[in-house]
Protein backbone atom coordinates (compact mmCIF):
# COMPACT_ATOMS: atom_id res chain seq x y z
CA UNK A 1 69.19 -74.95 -81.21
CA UNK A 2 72.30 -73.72 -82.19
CA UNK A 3 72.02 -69.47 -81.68
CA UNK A 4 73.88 -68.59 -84.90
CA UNK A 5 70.26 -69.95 -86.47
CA UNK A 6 68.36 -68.08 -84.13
CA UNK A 7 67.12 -65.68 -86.10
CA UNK A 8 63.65 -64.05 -86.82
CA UNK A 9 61.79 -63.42 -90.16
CA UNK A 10 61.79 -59.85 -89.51
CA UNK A 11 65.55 -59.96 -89.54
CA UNK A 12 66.08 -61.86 -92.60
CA UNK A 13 63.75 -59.85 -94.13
CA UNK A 14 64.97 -56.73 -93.27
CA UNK A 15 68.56 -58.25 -94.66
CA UNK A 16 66.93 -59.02 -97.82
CA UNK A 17 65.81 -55.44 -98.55
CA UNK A 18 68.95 -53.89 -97.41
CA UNK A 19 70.69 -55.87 -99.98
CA UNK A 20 73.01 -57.75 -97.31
CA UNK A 21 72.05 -61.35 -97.93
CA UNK A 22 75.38 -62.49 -98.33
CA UNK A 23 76.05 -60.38 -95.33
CA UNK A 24 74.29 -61.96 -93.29
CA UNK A 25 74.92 -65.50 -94.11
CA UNK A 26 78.61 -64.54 -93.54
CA UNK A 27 77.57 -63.42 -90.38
CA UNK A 28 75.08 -66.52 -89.13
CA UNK A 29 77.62 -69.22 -90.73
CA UNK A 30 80.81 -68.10 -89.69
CA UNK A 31 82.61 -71.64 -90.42
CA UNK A 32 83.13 -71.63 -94.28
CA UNK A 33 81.95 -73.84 -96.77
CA UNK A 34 85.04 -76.12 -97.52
CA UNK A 35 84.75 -76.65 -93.34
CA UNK A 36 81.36 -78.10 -93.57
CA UNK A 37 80.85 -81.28 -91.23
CA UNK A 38 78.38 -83.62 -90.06
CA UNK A 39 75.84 -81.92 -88.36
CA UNK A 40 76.57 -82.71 -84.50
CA UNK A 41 73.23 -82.76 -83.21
CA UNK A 42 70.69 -84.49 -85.93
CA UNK A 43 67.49 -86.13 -85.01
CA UNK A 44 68.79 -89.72 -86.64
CA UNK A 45 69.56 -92.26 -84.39
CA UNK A 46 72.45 -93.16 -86.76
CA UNK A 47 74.07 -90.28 -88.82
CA UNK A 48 75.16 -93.20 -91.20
CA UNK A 49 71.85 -94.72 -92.02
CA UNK A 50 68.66 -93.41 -93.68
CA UNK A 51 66.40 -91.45 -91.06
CA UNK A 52 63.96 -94.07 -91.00
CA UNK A 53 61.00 -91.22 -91.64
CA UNK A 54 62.15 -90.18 -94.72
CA UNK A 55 60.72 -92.64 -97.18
CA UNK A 56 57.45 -93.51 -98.92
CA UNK A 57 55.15 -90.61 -100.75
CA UNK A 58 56.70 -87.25 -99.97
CA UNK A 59 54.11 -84.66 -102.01
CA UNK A 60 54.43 -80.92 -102.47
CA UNK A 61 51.67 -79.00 -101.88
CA UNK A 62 50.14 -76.84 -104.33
CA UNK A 63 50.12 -73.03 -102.86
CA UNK A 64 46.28 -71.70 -102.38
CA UNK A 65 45.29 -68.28 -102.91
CA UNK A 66 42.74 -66.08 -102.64
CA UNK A 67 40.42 -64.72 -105.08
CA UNK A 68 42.57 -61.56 -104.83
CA UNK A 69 45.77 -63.16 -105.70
CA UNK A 70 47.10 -63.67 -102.19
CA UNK A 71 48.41 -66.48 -100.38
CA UNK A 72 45.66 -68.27 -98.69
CA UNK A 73 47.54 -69.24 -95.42
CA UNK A 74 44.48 -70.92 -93.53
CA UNK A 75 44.29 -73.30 -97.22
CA UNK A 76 48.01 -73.59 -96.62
CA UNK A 77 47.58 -75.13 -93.00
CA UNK A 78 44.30 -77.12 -94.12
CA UNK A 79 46.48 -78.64 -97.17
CA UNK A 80 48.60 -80.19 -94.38
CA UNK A 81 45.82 -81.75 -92.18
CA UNK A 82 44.19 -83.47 -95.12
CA UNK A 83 47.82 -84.59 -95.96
CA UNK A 84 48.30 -86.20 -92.85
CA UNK A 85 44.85 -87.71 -92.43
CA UNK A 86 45.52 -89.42 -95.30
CA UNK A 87 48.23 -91.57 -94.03
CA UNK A 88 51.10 -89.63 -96.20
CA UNK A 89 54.33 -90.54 -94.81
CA UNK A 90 55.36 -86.72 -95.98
CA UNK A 91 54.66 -83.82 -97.05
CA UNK A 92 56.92 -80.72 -99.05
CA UNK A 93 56.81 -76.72 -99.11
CA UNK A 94 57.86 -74.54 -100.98
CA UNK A 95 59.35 -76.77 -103.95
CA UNK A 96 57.16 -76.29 -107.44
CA UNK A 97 58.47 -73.85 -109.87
CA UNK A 98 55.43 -71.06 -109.30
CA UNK A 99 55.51 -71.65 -105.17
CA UNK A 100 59.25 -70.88 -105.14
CA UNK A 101 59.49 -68.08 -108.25
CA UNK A 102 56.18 -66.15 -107.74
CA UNK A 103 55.82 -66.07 -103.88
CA UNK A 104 57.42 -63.27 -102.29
CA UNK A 105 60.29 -63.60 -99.66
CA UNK A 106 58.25 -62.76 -96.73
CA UNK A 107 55.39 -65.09 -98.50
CA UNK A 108 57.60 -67.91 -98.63
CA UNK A 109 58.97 -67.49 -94.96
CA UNK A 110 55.74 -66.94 -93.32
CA UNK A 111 54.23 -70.03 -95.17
CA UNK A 112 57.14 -71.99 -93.81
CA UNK A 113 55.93 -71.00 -90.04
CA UNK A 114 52.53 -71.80 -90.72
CA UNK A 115 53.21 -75.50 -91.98
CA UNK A 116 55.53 -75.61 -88.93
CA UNK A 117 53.39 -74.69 -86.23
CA UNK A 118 50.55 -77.00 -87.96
CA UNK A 119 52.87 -80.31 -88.28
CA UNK A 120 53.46 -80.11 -84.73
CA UNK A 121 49.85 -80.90 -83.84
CA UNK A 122 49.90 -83.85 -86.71
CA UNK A 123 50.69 -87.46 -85.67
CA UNK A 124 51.74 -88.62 -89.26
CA UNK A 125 53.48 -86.46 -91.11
CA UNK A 126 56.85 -85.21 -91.81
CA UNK A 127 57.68 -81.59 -92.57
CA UNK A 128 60.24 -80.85 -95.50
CA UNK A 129 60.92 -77.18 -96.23
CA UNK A 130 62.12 -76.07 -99.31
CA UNK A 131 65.18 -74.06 -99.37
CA UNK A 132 65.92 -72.84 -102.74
CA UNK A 133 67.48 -69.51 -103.82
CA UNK A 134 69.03 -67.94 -106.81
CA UNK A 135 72.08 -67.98 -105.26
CA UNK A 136 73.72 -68.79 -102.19
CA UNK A 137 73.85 -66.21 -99.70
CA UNK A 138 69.24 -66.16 -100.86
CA UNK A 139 69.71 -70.04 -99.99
CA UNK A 140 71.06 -69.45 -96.77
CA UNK A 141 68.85 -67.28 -95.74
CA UNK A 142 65.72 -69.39 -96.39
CA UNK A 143 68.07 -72.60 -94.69
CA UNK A 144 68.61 -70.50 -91.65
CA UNK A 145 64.82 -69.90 -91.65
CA UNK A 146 64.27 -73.60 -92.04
CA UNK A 147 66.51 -74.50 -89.83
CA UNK A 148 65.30 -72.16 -86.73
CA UNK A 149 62.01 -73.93 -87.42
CA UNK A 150 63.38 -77.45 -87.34
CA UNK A 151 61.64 -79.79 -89.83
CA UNK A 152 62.41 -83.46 -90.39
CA UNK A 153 64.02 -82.64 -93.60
CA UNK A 154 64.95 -79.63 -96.01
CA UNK A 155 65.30 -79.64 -99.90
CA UNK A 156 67.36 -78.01 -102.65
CA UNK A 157 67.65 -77.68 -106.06
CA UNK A 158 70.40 -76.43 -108.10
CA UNK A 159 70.81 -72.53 -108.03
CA UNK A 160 69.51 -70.73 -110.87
CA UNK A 161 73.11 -68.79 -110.72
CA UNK A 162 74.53 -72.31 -111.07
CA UNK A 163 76.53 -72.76 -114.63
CA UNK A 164 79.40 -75.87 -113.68
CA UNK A 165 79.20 -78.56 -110.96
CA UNK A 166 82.05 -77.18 -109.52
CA UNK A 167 79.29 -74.21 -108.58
CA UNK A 168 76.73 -76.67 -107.59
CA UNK A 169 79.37 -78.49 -105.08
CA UNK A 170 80.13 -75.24 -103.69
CA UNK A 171 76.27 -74.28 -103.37
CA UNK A 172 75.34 -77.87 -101.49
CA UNK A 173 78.85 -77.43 -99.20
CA UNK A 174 77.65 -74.42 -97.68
CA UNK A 175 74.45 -75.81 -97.41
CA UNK A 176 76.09 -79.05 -95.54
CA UNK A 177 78.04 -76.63 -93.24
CA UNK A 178 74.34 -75.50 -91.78
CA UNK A 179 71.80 -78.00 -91.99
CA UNK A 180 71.50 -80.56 -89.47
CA UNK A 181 68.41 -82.79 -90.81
CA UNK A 182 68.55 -85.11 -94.03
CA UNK A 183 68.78 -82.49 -97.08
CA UNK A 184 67.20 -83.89 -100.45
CA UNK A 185 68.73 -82.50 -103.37
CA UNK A 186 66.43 -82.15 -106.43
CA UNK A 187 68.36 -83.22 -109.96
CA UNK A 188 66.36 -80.20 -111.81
CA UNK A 189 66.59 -76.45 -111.09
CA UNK A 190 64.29 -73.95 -111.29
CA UNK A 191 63.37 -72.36 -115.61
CA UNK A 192 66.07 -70.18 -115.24
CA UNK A 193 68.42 -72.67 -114.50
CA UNK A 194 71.22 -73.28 -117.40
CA UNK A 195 73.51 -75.06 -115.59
CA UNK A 196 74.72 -79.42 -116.04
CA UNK A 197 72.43 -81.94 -114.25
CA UNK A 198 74.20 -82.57 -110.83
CA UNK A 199 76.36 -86.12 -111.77
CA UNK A 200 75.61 -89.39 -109.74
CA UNK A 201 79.42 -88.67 -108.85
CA UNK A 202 78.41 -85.36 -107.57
CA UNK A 203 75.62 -86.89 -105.75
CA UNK A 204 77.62 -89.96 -104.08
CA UNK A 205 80.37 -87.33 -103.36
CA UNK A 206 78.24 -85.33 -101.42
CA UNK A 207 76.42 -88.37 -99.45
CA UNK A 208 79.95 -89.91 -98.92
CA UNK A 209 81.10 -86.41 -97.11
CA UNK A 210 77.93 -85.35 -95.84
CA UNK A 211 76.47 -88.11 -93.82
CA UNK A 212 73.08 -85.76 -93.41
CA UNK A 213 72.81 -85.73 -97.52
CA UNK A 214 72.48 -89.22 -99.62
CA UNK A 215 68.45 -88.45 -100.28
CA UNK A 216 67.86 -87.80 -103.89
CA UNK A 217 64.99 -86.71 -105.64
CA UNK A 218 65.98 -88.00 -109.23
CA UNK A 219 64.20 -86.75 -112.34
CA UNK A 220 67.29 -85.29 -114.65
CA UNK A 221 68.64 -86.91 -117.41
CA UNK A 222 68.19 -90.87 -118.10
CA UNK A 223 66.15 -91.42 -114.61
CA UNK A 224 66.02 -94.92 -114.70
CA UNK A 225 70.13 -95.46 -115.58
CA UNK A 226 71.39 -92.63 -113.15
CA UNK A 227 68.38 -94.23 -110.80
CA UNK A 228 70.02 -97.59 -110.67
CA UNK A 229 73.38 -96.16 -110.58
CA UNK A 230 72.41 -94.37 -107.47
CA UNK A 231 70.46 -97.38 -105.66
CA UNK A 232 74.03 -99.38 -106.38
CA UNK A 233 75.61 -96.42 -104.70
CA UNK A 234 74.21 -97.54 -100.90
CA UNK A 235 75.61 -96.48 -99.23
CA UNK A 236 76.76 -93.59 -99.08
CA UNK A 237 73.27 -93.05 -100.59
CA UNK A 238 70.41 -93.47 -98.07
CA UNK A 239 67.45 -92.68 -100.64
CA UNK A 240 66.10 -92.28 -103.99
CA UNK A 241 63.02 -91.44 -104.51
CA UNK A 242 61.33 -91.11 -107.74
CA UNK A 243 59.14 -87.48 -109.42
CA UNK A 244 58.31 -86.73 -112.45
CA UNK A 245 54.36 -86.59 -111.69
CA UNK A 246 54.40 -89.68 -110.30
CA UNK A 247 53.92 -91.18 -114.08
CA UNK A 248 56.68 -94.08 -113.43
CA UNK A 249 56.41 -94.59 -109.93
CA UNK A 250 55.31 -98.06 -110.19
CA UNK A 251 58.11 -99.60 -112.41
CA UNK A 252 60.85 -97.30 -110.25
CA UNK A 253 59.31 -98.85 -107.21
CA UNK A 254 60.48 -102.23 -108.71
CA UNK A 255 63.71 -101.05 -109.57
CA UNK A 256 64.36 -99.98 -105.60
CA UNK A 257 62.50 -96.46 -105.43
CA UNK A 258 61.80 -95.57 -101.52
CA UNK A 259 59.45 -92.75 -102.32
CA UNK A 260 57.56 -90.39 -104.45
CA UNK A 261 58.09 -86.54 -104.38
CA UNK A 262 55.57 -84.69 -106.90
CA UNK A 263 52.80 -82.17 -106.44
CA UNK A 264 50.05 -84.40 -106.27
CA UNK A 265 49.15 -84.16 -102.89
CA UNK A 266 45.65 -84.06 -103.95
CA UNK A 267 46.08 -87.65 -104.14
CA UNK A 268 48.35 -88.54 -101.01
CA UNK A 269 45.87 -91.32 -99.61
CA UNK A 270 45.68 -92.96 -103.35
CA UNK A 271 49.38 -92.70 -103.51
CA UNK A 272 49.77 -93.95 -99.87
CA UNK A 273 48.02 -97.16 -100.42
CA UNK A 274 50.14 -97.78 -103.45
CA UNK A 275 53.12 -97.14 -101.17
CA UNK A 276 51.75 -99.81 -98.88
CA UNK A 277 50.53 -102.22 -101.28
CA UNK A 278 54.27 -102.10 -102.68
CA UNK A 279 55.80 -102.46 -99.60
CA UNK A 280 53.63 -105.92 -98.32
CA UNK A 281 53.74 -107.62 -101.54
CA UNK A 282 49.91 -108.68 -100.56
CA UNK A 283 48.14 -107.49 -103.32
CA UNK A 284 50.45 -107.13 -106.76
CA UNK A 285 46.84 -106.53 -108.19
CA UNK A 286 45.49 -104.12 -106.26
CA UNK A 287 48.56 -102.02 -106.84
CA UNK A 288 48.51 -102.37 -110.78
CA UNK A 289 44.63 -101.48 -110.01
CA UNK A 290 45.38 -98.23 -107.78
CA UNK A 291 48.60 -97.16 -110.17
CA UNK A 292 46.84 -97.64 -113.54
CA UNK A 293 43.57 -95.36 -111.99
CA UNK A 294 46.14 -93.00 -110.64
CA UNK A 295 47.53 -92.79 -114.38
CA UNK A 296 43.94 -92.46 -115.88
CA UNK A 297 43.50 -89.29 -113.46
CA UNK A 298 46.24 -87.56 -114.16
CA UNK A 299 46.45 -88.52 -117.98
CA UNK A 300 43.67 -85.83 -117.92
CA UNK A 301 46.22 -83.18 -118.31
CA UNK A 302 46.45 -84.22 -121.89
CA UNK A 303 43.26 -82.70 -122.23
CA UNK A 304 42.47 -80.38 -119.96
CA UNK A 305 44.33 -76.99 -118.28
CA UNK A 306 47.21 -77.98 -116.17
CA UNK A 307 49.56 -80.72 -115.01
CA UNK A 308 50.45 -80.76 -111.64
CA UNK A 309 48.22 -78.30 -110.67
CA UNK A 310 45.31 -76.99 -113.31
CA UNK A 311 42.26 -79.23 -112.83
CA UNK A 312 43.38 -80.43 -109.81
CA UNK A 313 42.62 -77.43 -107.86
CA UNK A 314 39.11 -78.31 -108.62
CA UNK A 315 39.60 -81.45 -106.67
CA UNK A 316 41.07 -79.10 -103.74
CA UNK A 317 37.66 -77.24 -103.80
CA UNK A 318 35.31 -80.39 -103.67
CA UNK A 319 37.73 -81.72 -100.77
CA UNK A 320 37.25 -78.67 -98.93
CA UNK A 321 40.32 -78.03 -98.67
CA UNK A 322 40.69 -74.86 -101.20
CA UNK A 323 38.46 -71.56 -101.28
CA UNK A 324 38.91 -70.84 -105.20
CA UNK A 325 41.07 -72.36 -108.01
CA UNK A 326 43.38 -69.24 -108.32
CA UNK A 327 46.82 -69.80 -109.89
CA UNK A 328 49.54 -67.06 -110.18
CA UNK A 329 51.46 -67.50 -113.01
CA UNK A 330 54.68 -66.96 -115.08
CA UNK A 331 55.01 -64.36 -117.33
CA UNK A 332 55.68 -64.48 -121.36
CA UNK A 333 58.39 -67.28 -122.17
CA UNK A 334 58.76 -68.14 -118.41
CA UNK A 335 59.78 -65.47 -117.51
CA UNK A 336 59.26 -64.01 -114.00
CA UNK A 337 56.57 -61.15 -113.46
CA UNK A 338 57.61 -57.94 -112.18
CA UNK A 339 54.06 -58.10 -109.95
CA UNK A 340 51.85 -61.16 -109.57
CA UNK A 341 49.77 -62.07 -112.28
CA UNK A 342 46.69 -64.34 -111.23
CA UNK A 343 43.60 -65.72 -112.48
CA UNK A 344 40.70 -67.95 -111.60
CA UNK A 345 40.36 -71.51 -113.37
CA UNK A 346 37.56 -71.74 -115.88
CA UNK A 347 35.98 -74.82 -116.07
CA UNK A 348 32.88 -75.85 -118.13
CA UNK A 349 30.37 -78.82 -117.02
CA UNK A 350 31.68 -81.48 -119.62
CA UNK A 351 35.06 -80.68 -117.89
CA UNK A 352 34.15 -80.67 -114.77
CA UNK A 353 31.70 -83.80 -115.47
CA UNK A 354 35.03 -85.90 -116.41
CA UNK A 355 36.60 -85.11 -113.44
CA UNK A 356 34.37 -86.43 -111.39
CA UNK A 357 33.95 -89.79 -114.05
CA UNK A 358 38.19 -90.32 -113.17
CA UNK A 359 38.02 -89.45 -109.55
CA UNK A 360 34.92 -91.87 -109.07
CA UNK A 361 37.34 -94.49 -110.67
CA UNK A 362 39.83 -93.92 -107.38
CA UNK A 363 37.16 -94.49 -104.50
CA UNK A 364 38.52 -97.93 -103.99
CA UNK A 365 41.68 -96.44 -102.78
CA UNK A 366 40.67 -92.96 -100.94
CA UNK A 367 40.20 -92.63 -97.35
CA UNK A 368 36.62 -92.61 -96.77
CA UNK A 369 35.24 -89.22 -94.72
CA UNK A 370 36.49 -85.59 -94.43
CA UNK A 371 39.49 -84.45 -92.55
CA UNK A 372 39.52 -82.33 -89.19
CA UNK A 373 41.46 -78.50 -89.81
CA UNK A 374 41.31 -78.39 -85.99
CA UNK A 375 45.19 -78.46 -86.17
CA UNK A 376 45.35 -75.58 -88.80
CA UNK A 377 47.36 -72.65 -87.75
CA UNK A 378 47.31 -69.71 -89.95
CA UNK A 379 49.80 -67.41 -87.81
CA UNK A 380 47.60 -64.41 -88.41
């Protein structure tokens, strides 16, 4: 590992509160940004072609916590064992809006170690860390963290400093000039992001100079236009993979989609044995079947609390994998809190009594059983 990453949390943090972010990154990535080059020692056998692991459902997981408000770590590192015994090709941390806005630094860092030293002892799935930050010199700080901890794969989104692409080229070259593993980027940023959509140009641009980049996560714009201008684009691009809640994975899968990144890991074996079904062509049926119950699950949103997370933390609980259905949240007009605001989920039993009538509707598709959290590391 290359020393100028080798650095601890306690030092970034320390950074942080000082005030000397960009400090530091000038310090631990001494080459500048217009330098940046392929990374010389990635884990792809061929720095020209897609890493062969990154493809197929890649799910973020929803951030437990505690019926205090904090971060549930041990929930964090159980989220990832059920994950991987379901089969999921991958799994993605921190990413949603309220995992990357309302954690804390040192939150957000230490989570990162946990999933780390927990994917180690898992035999299916692969690790992408999220690596956003209002700005740059915050982005490199949570890349150098990343890196140091060597996943499979990072992701970014645009910064929410961001205002022209020429920013966002900038933002994504310095991050080129440090990361040496296949780097999503994410077409949306964060709610405080003002800035363009990134361009397909932008996009091919940066796969074309950055053989580690070509993996997009697209869900800006007119997704199924800038998706097949992208899939025409291979390569430099390596993959697309489609989001948006999963709610048009099946017809993007058709156009050429090669994966699935939403925060529905609740879900990750249903979503797996759609993958699987779409990939052997054996059972066209069976993967209208799975998709279409998949829909009717998450069509529930229309009527009950939540999207992408909400109800489904109720699922988390009755899987065992969650100790409460805690949330923090955003404050008034999306707006950031100065200190964490949380609450519990209230649920009554007709509520609860059709989310059990859906789920039942899945079975066909779930992996029978419970998971083991033997391999759950909480770095207490």
């Amino acid at each position: 590992m290359s020393t100028e990453l080798h650095i601890t949390r306690r030092q970034l943090l320390h950074a942080g509160a000082a005030g000397a972010s960009g400090a530091i990154a000038a310090t631990l990535f001494r080459h500048p940004a217009h330098a940046a080059t392929a990374p010389a020692d990635t884990d792809a056998t061929d720095i020209g072609a897609a890493d062969p692991r990154i493809q197929g459902p890649f799910l973020i997981l929803s951030t437990p916590f505690t019926a205090a408000g904090e971060v549930d770590f041990d929930a964090l590192a159980r989220q990832a064992c059920y994950v991987d015994w379901c089969g999921c090709p991958g799994m993605i941390w921190p990413q949603s809006g309220d995992s990357v806005d309302l954690l804390t630094t040192e939150e957000k860092l230490r989570g990162m170690e946990v999933l780390s030293q927990t994917t180690r002892k898992l035999r299916t799935t692969a690790l992408c860390l999220g690596v956003q930050g209002k700005d740059t010199a915050e982005m490199l700080m949570f890349a150098a963290h990343a890196e140091s901890l060597a996943p499979p794969a990072i992701i970014s989104r645009p910064p929410d400093t961001g205002k022209t692409e020429d920013d966002l080229r900038q933002y994504w070259h310095a991050l080129a000039a440090v990361a040496k593993r296949p780097v999503f980027i994410q077409t949306t940023g964060g709610v405080a992001y003002k800035g363009p959509i990134p361009s397909v140009e932008l996009l091919i641009e940066l796969a074309r100079d950055f053989p580690h980049f070509g993996y997009v996560k697209e869900e800006a714009g007119d997704v199924i236009a800038r998706t097949r201008a992208l899939l025409a684009a291979k390569p430099p691009i390596r993959r697309v993979f489609s989001a948006r809640g999963g709610y048009g994975w099946l017809y993007e899968l058709r156009l050429g989609s090669e994966g699935l990144i939403t925060e529905r890991a609740i879900y990750a074996d249903v979503l797996t044995r759609i993958w699987e079904l779409h990939r052997s062509g054996s059972d066209p049926a069976a993967a209208r079947d799975a998709f279409s119950k998949f829909l009717l699950m998450i069509n529930l949103s229309r009527t009950l609390p939540g999207d992408l997370r909400g109800y489904q933390l109720y699922l988390w609980k009755k899987r065992g994998v969650f100790q409460t259905m805690v949330s923090r949240h955003y404050g008034p007009g999306g707006t950031i809190p100065a200190s964490p605001i949380h609450s519990e989920l209230q649920l009554s039993n007709e509520e609860i009594a059709e989310i059990e009538y859906r789920f039942e509707a899945l079975a066909p598709y779930q992996k029978p059983g419970s998971p083991s959290f033997a391999a759950a590391v909480s770095n207490k």
